[in-house]
PDB file of N, CA and C in Angstrom:
ATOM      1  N   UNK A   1      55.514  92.476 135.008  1.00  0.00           N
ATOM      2  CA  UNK A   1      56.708  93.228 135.346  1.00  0.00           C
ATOM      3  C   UNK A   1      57.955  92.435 134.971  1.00  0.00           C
ATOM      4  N   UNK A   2      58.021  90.954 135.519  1.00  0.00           N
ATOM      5  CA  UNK A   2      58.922  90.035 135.066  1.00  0.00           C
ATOM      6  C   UNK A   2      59.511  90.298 133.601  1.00  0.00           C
ATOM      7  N   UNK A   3      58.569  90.018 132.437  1.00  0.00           N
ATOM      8  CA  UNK A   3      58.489  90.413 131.079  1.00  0.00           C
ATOM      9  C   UNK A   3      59.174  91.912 130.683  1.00  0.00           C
ATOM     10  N   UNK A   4      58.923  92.840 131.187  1.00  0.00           N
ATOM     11  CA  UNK A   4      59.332  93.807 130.779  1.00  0.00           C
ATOM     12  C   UNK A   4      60.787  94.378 131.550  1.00  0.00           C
ATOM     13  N   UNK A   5      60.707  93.426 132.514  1.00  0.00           N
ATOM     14  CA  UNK A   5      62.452  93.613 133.127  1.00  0.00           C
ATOM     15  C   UNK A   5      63.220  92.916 132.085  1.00  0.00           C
ATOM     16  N   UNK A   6      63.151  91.597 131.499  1.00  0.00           N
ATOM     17  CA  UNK A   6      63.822  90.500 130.272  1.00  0.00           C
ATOM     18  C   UNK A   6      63.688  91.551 128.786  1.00  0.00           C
ATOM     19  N   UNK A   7      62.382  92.500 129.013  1.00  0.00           N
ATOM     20  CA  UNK A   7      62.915  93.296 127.698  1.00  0.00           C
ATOM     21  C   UNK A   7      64.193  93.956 127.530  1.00  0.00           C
ATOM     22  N   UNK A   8      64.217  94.616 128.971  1.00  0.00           N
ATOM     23  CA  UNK A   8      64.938  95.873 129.105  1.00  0.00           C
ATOM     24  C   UNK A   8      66.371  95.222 129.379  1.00  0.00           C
ATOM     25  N   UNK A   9      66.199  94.023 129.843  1.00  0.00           N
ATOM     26  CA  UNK A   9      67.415  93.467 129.673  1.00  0.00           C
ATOM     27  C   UNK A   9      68.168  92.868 128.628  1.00  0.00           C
ATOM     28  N   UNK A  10      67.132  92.690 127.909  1.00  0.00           N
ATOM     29  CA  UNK A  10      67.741  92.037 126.533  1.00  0.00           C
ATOM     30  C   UNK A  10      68.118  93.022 125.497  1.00  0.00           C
ATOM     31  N   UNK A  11      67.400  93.666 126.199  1.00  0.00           N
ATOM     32  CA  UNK A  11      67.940  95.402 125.041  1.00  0.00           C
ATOM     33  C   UNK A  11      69.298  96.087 125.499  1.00  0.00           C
ATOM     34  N   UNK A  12      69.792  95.884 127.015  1.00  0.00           N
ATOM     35  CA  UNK A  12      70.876  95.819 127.749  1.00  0.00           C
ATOM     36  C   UNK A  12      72.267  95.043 127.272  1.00  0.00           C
ATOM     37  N   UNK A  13      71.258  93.849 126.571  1.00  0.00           N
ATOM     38  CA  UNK A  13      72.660  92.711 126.066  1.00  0.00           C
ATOM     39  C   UNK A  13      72.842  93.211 124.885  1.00  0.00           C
ATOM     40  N   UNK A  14      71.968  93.723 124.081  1.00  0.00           N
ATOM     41  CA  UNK A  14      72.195  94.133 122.501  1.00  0.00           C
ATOM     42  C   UNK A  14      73.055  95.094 122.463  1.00  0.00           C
ATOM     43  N   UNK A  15      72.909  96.653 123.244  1.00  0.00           N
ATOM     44  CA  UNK A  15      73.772  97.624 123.157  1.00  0.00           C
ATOM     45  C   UNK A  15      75.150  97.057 123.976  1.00  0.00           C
ATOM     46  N   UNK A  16      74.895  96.378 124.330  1.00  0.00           N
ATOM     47  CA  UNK A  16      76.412  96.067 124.836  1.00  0.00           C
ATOM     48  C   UNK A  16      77.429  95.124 124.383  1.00  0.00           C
ATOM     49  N   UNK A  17      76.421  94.798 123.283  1.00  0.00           N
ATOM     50  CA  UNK A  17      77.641  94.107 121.838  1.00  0.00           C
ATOM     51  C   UNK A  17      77.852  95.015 120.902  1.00  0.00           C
ATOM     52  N   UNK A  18      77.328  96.268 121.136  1.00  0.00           N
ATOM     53  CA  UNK A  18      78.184  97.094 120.029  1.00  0.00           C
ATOM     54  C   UNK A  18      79.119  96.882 120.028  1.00  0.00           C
ATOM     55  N   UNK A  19      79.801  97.087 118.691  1.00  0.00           N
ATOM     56  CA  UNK A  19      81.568  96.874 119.071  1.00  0.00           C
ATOM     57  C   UNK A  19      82.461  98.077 118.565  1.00  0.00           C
ATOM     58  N   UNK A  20      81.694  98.912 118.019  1.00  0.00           N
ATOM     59  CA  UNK A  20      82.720 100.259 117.672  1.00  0.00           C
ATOM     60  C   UNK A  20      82.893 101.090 119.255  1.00  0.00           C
ATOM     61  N   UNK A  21      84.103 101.682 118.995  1.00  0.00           N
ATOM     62  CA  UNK A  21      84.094 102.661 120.091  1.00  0.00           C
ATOM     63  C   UNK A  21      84.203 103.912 119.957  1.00  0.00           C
ATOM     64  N   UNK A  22      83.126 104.602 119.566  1.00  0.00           N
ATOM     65  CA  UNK A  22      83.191 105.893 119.888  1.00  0.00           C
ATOM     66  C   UNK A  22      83.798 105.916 120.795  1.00  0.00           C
ATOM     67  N   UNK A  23      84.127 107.576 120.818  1.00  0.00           N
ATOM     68  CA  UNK A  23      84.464 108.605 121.885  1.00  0.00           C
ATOM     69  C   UNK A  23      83.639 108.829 123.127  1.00  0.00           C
ATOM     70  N   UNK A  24      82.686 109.459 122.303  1.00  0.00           N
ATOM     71  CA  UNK A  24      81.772 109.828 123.077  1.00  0.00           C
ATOM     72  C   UNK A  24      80.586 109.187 124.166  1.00  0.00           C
ATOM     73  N   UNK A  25      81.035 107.154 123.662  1.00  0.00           N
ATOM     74  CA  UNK A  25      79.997 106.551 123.765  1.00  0.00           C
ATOM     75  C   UNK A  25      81.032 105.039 124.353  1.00  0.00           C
ATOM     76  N   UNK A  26      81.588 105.044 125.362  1.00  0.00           N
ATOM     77  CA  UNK A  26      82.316 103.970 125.942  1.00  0.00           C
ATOM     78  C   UNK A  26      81.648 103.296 126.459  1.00  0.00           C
ATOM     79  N   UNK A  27      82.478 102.579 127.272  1.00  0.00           N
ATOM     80  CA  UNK A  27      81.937 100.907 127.884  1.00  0.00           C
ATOM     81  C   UNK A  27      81.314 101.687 129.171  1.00  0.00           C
ATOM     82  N   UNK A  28      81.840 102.821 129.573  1.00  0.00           N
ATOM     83  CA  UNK A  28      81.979 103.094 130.929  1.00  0.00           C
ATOM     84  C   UNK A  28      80.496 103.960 130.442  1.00  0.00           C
ATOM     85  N   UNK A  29      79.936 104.537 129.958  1.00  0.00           N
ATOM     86  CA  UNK A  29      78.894 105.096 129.202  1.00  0.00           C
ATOM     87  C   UNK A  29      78.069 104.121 129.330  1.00  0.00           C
ATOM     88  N   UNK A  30      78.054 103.365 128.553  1.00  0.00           N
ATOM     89  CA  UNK A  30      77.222 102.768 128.395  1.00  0.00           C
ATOM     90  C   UNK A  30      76.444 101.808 129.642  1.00  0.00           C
ATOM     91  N   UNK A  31      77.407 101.746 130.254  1.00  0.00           N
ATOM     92  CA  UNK A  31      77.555 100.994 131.816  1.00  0.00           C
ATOM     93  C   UNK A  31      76.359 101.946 132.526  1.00  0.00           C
ATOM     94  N   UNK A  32      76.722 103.472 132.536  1.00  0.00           N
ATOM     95  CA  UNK A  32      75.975 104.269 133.444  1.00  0.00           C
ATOM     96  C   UNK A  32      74.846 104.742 133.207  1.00  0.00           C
ATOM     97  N   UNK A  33      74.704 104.407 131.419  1.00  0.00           N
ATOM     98  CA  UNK A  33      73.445 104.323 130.831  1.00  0.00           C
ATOM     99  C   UNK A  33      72.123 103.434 131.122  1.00  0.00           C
ATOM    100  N   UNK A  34      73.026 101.748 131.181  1.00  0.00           N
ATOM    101  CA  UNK A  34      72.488 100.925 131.516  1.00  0.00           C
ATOM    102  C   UNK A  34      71.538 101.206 133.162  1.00  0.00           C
ATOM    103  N   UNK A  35      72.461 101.440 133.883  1.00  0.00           N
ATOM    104  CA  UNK A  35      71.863 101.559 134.994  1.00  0.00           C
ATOM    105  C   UNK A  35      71.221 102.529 135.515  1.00  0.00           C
ATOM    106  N   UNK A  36      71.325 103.703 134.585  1.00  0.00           N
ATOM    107  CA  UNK A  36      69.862 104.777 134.629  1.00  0.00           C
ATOM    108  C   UNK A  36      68.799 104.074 134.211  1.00  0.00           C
ATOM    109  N   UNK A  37      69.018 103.814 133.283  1.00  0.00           N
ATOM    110  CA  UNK A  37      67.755 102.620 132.300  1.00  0.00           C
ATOM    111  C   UNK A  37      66.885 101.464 133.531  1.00  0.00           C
ATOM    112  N   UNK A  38      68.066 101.020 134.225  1.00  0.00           N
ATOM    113  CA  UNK A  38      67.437 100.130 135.267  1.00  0.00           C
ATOM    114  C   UNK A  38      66.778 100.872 136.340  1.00  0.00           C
ATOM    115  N   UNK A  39      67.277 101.844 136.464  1.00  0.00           N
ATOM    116  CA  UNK A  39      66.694 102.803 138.010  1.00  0.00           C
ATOM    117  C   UNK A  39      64.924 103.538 137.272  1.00  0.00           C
ATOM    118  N   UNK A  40      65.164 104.140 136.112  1.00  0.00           N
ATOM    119  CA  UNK A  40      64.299 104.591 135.704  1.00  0.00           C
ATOM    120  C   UNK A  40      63.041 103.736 135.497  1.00  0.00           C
ATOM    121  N   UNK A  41      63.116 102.410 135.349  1.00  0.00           N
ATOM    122  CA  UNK A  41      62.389 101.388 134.760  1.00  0.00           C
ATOM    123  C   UNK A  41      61.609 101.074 136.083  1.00  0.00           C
ATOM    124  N   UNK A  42      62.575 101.398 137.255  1.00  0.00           N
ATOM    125  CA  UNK A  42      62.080 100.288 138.355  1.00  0.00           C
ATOM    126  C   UNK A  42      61.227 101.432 138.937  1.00  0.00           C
ATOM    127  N   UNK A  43      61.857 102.472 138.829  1.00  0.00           N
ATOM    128  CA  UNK A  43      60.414 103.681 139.339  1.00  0.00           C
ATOM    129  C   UNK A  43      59.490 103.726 138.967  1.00  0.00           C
ATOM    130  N   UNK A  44      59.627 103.672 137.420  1.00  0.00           N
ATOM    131  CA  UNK A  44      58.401 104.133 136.688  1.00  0.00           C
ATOM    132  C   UNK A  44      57.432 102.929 137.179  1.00  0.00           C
ATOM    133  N   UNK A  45      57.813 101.591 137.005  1.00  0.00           N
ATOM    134  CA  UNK A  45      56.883 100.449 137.310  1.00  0.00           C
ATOM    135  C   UNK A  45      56.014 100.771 139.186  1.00  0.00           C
ATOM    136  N   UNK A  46      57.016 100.787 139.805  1.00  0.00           N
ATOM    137  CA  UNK A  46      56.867 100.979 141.187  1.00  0.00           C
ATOM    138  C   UNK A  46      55.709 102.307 141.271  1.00  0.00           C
ATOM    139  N   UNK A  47      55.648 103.723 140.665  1.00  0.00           N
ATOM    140  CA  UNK A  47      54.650 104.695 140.536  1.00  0.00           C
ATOM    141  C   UNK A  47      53.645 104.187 139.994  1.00  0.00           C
ATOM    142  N   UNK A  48      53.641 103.467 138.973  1.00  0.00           N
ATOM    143  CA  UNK A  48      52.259 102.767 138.348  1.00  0.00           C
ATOM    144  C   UNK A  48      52.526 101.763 137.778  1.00  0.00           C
ATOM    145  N   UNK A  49      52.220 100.674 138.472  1.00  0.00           N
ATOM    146  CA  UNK A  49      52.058  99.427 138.039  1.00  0.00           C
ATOM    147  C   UNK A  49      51.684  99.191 136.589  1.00  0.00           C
ATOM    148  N   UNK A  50      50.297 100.017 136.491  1.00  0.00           N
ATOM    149  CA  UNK A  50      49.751  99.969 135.365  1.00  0.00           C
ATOM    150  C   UNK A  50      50.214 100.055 133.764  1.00  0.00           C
ATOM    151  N   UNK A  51      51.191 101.223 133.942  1.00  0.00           N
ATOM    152  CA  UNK A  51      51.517 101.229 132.867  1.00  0.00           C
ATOM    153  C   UNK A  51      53.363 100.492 132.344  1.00  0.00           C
ATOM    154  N   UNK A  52      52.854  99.188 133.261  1.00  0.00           N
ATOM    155  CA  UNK A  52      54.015  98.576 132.600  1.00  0.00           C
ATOM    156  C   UNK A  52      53.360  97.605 131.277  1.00  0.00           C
ATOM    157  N   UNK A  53      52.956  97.482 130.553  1.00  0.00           N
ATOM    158  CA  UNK A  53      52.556  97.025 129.188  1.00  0.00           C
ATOM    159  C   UNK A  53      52.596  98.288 128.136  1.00  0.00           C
ATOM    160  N   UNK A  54      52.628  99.097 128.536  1.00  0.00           N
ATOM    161  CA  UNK A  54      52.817 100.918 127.955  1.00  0.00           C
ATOM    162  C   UNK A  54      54.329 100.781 127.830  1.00  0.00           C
ATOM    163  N   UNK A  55      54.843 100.729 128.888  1.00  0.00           N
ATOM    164  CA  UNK A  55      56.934 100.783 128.812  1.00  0.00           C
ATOM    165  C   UNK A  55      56.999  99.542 127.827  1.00  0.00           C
ATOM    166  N   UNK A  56      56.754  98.460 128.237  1.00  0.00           N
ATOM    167  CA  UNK A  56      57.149  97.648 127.207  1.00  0.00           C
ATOM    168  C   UNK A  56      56.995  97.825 125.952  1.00  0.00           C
ATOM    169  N   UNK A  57      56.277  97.947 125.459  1.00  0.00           N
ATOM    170  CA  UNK A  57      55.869  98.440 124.345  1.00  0.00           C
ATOM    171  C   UNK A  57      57.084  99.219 123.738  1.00  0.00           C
ATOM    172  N   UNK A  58      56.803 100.634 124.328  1.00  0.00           N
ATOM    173  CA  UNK A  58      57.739 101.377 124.186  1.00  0.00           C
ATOM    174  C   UNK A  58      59.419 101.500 123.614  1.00  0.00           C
ATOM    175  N   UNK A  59      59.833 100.595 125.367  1.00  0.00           N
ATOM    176  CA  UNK A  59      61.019  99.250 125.023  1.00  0.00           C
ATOM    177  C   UNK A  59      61.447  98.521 123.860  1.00  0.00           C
ATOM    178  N   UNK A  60      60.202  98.341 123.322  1.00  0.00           N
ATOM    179  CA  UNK A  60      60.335  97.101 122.149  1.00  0.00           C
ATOM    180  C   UNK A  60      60.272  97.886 120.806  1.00  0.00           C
ATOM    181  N   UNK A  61      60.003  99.261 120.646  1.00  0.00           N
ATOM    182  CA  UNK A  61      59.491  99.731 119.550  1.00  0.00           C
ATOM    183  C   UNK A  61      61.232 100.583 119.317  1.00  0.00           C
ATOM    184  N   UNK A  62      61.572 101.131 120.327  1.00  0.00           N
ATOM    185  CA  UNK A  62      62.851 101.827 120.386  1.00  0.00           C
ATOM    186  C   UNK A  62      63.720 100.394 119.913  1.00  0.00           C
ATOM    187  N   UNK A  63      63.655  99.217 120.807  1.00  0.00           N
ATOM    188  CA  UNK A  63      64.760  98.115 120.557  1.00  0.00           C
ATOM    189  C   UNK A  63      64.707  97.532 119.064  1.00  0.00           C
ATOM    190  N   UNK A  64      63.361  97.553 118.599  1.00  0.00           N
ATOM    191  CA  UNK A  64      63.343  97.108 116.967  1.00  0.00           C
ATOM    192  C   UNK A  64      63.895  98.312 116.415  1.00  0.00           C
ATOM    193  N   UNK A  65      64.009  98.815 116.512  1.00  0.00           N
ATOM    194  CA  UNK A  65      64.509 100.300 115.887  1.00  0.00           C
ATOM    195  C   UNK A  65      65.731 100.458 115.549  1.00  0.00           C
ATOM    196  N   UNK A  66      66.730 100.042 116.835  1.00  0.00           N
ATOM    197  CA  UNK A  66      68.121  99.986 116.809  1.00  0.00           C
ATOM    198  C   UNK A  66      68.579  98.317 116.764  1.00  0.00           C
ATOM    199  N   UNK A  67      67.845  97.893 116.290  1.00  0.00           N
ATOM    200  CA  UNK A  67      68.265  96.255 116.433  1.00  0.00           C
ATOM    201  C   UNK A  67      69.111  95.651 115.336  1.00  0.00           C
ATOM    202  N   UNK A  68      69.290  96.547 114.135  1.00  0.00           N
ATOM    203  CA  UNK A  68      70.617  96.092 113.668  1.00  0.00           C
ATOM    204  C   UNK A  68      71.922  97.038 113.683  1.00  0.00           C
ATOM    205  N   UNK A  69      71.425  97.922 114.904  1.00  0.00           N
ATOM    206  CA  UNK A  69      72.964  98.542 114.642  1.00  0.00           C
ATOM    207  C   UNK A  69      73.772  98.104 115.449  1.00  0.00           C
ATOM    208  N   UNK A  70      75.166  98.236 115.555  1.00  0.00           N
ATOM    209  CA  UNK A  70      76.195  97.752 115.319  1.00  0.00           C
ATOM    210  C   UNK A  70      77.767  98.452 116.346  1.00  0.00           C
ATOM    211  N   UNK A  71      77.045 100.115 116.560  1.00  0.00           N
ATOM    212  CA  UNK A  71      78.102 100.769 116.884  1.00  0.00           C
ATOM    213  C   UNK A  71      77.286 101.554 118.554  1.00  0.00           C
ATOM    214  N   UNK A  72      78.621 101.462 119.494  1.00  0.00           N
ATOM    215  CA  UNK A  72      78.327 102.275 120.635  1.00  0.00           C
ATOM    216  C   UNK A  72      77.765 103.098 120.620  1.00  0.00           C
ATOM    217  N   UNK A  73      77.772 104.015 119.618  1.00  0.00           N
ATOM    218  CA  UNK A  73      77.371 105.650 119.533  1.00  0.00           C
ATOM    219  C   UNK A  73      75.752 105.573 119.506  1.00  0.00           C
ATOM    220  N   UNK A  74      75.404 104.467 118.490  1.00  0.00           N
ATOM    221  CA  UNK A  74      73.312 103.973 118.113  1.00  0.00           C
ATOM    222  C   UNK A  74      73.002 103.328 119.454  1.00  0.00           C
ATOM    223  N   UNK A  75      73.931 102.188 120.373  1.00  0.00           N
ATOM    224  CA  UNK A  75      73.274 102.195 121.516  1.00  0.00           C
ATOM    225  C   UNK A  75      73.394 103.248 122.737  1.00  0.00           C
ATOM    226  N   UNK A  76      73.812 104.180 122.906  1.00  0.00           N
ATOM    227  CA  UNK A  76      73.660 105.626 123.630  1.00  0.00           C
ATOM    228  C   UNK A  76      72.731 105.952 123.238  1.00  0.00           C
ATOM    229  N   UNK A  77      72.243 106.474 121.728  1.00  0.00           N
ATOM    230  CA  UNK A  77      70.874 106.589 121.475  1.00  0.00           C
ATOM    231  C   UNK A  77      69.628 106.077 121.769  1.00  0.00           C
ATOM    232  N   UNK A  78      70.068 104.799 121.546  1.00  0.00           N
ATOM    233  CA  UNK A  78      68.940 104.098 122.047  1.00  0.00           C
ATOM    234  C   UNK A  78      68.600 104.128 123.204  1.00  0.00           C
ATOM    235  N   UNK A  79      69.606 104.049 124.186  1.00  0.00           N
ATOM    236  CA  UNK A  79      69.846 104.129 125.860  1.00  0.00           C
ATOM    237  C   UNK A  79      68.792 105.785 126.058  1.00  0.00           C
ATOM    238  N   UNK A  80      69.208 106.442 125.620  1.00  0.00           N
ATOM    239  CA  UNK A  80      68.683 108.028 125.953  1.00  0.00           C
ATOM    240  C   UNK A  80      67.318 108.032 125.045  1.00  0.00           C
ATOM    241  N   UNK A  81      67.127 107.386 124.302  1.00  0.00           N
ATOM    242  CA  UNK A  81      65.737 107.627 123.748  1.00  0.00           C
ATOM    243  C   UNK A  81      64.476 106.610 124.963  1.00  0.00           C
ATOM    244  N   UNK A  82      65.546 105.382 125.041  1.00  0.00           N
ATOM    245  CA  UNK A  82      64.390 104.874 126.288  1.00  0.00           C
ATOM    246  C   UNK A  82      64.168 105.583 127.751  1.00  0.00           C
ATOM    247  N   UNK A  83      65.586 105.962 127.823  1.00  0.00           N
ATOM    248  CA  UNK A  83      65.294 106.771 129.088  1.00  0.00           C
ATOM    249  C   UNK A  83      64.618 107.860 129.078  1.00  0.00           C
ATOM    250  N   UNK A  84      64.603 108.751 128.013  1.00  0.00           N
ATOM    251  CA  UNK A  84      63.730 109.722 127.733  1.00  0.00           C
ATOM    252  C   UNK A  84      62.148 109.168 128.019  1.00  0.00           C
ATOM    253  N   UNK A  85      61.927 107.938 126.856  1.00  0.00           N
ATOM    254  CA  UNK A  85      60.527 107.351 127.077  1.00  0.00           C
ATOM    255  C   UNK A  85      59.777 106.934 128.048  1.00  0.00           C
ATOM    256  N   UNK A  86      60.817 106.741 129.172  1.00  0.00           N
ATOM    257  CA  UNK A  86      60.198 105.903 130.493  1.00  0.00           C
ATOM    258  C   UNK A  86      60.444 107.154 131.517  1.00  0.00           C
ATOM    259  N   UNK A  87      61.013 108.211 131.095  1.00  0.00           N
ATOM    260  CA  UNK A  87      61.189 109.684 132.379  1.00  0.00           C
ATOM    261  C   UNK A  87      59.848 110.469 132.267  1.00  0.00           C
ATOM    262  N   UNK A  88      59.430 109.861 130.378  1.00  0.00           N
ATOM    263  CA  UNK A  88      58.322 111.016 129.853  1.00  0.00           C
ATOM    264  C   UNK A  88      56.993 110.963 130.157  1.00  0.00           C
TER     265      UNK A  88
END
């Protein structure tokens, strides 16, 4: 569980060096993104233990994905594609 909290956090530090600012996709966004991301993570683990090597995974496949972009707007995406992944 440790491990896959340092994913989700390190994927936390990446979108939050985007440095463009969308509109649509602010600090304050991204902020409330983050912490769906954290609420969602801690349920999903807490309902089944088990499938925390499944989220990680997951985590890591979305975070290589967006790992060289650059702009607020790709980490919202990313934010909503994990949250999607860990709601789904």
């Amino acid at each position: 569980m440790k491990k896959f909290l340092l994913v989700a956090v390190g994927f936390a530090a990446l979108a939050g060096s985007a440095c463009s600012k969308a509109p649509e996709c602010t600090s304050e966004v991204l902020t409330q993104k983050a912490q769906e991301l954290t609420t969602a993570l801690q349920a999903a683990i807490t309902k089944d233990p088990a499938k925390a090597a499944e989220l990680t995974t997951k985590v890591q496949e979305i975070g290589t994905k967006y790992q060289g972009s650059t702009t607020s707007a790709d980490a919202c995406k990313a934010y909503d594609e994990l949250i999607t992944a860990i709601k789904g």
